[in-house]
N, C-alpha and C. Protein backbone atom coordinates (compact mmCIF):
# COMPACT_ATOMS: atom_id res chain seq x y z
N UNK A 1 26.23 2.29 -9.10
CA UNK A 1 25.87 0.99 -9.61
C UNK A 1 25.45 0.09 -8.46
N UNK A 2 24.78 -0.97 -8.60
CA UNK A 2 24.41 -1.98 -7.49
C UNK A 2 22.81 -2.22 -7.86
N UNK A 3 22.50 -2.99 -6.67
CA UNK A 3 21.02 -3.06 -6.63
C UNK A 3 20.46 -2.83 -5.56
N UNK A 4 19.05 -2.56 -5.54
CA UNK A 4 18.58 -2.85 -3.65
C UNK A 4 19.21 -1.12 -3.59
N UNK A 5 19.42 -1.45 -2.01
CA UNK A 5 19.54 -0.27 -1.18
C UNK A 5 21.09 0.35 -1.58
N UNK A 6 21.87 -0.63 -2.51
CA UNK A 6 23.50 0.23 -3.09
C UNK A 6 23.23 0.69 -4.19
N UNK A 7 22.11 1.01 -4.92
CA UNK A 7 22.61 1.41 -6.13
C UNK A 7 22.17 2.81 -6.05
N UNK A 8 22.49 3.32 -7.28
CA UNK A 8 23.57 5.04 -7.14
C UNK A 8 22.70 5.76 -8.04
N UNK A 9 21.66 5.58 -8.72
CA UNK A 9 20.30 6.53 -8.97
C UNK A 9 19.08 6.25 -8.21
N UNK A 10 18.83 7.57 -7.31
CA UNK A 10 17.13 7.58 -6.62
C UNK A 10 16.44 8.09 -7.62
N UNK A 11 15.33 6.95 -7.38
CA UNK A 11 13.99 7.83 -8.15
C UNK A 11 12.97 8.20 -7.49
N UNK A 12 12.15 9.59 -7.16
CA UNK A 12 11.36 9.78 -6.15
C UNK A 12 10.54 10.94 -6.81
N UNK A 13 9.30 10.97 -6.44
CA UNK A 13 8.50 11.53 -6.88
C UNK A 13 8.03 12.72 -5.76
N UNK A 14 8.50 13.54 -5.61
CA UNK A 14 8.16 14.49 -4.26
C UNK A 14 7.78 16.11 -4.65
N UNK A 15 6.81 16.72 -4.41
CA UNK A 15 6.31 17.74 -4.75
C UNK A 15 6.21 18.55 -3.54
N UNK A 16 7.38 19.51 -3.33
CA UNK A 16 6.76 20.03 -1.82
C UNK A 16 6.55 21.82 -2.47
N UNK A 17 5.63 22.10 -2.38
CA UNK A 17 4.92 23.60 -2.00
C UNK A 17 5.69 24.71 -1.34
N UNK A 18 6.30 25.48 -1.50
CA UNK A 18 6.65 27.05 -0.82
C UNK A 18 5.23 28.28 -1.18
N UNK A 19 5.64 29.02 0.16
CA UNK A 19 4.95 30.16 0.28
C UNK A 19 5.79 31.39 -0.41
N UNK A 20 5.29 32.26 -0.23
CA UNK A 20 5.46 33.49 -0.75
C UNK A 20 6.92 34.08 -0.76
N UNK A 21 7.27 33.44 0.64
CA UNK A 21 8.36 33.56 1.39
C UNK A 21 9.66 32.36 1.08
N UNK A 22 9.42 31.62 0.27
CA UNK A 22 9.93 30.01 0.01
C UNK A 22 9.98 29.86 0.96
N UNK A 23 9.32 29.01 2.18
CA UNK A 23 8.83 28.56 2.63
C UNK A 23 8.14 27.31 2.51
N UNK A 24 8.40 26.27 2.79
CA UNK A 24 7.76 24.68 2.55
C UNK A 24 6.84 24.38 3.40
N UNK A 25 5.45 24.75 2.86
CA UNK A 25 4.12 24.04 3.67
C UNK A 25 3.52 23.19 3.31
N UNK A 26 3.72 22.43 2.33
CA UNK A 26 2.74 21.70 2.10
C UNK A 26 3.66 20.28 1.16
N UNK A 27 3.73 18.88 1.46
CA UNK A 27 4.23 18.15 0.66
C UNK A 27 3.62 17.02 -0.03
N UNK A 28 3.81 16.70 -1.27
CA UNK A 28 3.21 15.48 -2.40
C UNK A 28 4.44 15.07 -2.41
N UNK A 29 3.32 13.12 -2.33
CA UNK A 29 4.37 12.05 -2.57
C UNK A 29 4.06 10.92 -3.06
N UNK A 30 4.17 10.46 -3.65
CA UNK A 30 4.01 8.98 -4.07
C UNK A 30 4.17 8.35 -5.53
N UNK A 31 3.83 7.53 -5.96
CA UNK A 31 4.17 6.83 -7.34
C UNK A 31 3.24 7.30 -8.38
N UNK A 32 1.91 8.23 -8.22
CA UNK A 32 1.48 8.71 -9.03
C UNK A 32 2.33 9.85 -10.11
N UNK A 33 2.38 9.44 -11.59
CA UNK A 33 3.13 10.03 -12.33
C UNK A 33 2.18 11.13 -12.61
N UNK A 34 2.64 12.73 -13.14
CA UNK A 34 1.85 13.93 -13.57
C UNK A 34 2.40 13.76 -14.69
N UNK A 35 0.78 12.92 -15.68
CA UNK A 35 1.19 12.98 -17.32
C UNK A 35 -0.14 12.62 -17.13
N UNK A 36 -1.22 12.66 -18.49
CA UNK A 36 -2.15 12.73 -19.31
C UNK A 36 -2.32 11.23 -19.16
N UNK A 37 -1.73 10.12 -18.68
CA UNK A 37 -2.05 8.25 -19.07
C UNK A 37 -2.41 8.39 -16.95
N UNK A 38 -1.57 9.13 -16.21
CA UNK A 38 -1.76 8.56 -15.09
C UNK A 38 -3.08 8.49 -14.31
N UNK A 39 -4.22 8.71 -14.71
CA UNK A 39 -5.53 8.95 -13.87
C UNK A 39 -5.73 7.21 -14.54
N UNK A 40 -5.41 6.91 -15.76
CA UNK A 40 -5.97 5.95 -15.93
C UNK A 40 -4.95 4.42 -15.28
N UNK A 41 -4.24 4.77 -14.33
CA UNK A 41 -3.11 3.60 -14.05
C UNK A 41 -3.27 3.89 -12.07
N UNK A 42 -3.20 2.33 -11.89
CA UNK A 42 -3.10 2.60 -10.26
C UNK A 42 -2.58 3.41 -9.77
N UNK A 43 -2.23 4.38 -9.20
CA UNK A 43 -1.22 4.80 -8.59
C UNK A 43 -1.47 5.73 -6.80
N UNK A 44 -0.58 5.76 -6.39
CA UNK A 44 -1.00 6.12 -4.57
C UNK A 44 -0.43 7.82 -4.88
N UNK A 45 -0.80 8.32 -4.11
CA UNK A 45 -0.52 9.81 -3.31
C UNK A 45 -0.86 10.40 -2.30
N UNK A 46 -0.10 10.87 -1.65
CA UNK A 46 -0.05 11.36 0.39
C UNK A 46 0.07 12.85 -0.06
N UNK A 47 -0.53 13.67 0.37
CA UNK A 47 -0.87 15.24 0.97
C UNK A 47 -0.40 15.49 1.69
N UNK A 48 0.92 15.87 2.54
CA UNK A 48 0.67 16.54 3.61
C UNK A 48 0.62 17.39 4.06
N UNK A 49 -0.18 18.05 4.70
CA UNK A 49 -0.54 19.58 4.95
C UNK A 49 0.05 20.21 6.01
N UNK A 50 1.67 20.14 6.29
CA UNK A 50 2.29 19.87 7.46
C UNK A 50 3.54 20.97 6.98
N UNK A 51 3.83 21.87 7.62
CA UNK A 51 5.41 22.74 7.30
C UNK A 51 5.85 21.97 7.70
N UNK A 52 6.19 21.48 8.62
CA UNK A 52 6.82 20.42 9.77
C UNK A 52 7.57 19.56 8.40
N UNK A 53 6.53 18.08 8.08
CA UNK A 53 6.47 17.79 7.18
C UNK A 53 7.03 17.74 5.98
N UNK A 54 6.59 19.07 5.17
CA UNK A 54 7.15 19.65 3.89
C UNK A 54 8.51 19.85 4.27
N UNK A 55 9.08 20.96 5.48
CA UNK A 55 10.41 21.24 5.84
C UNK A 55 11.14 20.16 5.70
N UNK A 56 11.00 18.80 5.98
CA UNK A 56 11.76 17.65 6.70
C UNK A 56 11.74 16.99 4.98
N UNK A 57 10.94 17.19 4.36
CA UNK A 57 11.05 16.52 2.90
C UNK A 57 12.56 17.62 2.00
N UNK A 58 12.17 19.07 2.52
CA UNK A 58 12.99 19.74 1.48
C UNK A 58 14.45 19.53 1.40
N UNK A 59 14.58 19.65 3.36
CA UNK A 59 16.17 19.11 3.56
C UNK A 59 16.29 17.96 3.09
N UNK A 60 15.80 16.90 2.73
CA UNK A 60 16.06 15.53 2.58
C UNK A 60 16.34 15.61 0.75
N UNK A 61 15.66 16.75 0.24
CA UNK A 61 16.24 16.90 -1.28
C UNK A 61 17.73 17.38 -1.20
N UNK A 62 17.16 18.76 -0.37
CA UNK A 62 18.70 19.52 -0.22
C UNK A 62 20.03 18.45 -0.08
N UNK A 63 19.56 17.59 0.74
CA UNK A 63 20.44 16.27 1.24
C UNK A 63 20.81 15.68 -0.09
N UNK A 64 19.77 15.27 -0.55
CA UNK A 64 20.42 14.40 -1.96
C UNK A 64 20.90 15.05 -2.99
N UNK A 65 20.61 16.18 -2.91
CA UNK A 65 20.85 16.59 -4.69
C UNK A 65 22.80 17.46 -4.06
N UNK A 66 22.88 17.92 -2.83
CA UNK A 66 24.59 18.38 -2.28
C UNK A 66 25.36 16.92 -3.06
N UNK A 67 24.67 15.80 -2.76
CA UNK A 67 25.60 14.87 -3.26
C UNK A 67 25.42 13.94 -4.82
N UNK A 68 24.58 14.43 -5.28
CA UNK A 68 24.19 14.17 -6.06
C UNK A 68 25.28 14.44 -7.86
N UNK A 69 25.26 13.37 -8.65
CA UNK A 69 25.63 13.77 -9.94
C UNK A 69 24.89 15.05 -10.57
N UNK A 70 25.42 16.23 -11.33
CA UNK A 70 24.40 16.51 -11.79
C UNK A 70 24.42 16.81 -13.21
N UNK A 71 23.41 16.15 -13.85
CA UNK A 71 23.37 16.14 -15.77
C UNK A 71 23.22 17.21 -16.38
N UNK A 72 22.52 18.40 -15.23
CA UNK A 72 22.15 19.72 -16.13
C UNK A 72 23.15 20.42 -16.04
């Protein structure tokens, strides 16, 4: 509960890519929603074409979801 930077659900939109190998090369990010209305609504998205990158996004899930509630 809270607001700002205390409150206790993230919402994040992050798409990172594995190889063959799961492997993280490639990462999507931003406020663009994947649904049928979003081409027609502002929205931003970053590519990055970076393992480096993608790696540093996956741990940062791995990070949230170890502490994370989980509903499923």
């Amino acid at each position: 509960r809270g607001r700002g930077r205390t409150k206790t659900i993230c919402h994040s939109k992050i798409i990172v890519l594995l190889d063959y190998e799961k492997r993280p090369y490639t990462a999507i990010s931003g406020s663009f929603n994947i649904t049928n209305s979003a081409p027609s609504n502002l929205e931003t998205v970053t590519v990055y074409k970076s393992s480096v990158i993608a790696n540093a996004y996956m741990e940062e899930f791995e990070r949230v979801w170890d502490i994370s509630k989980k509903f499923i």
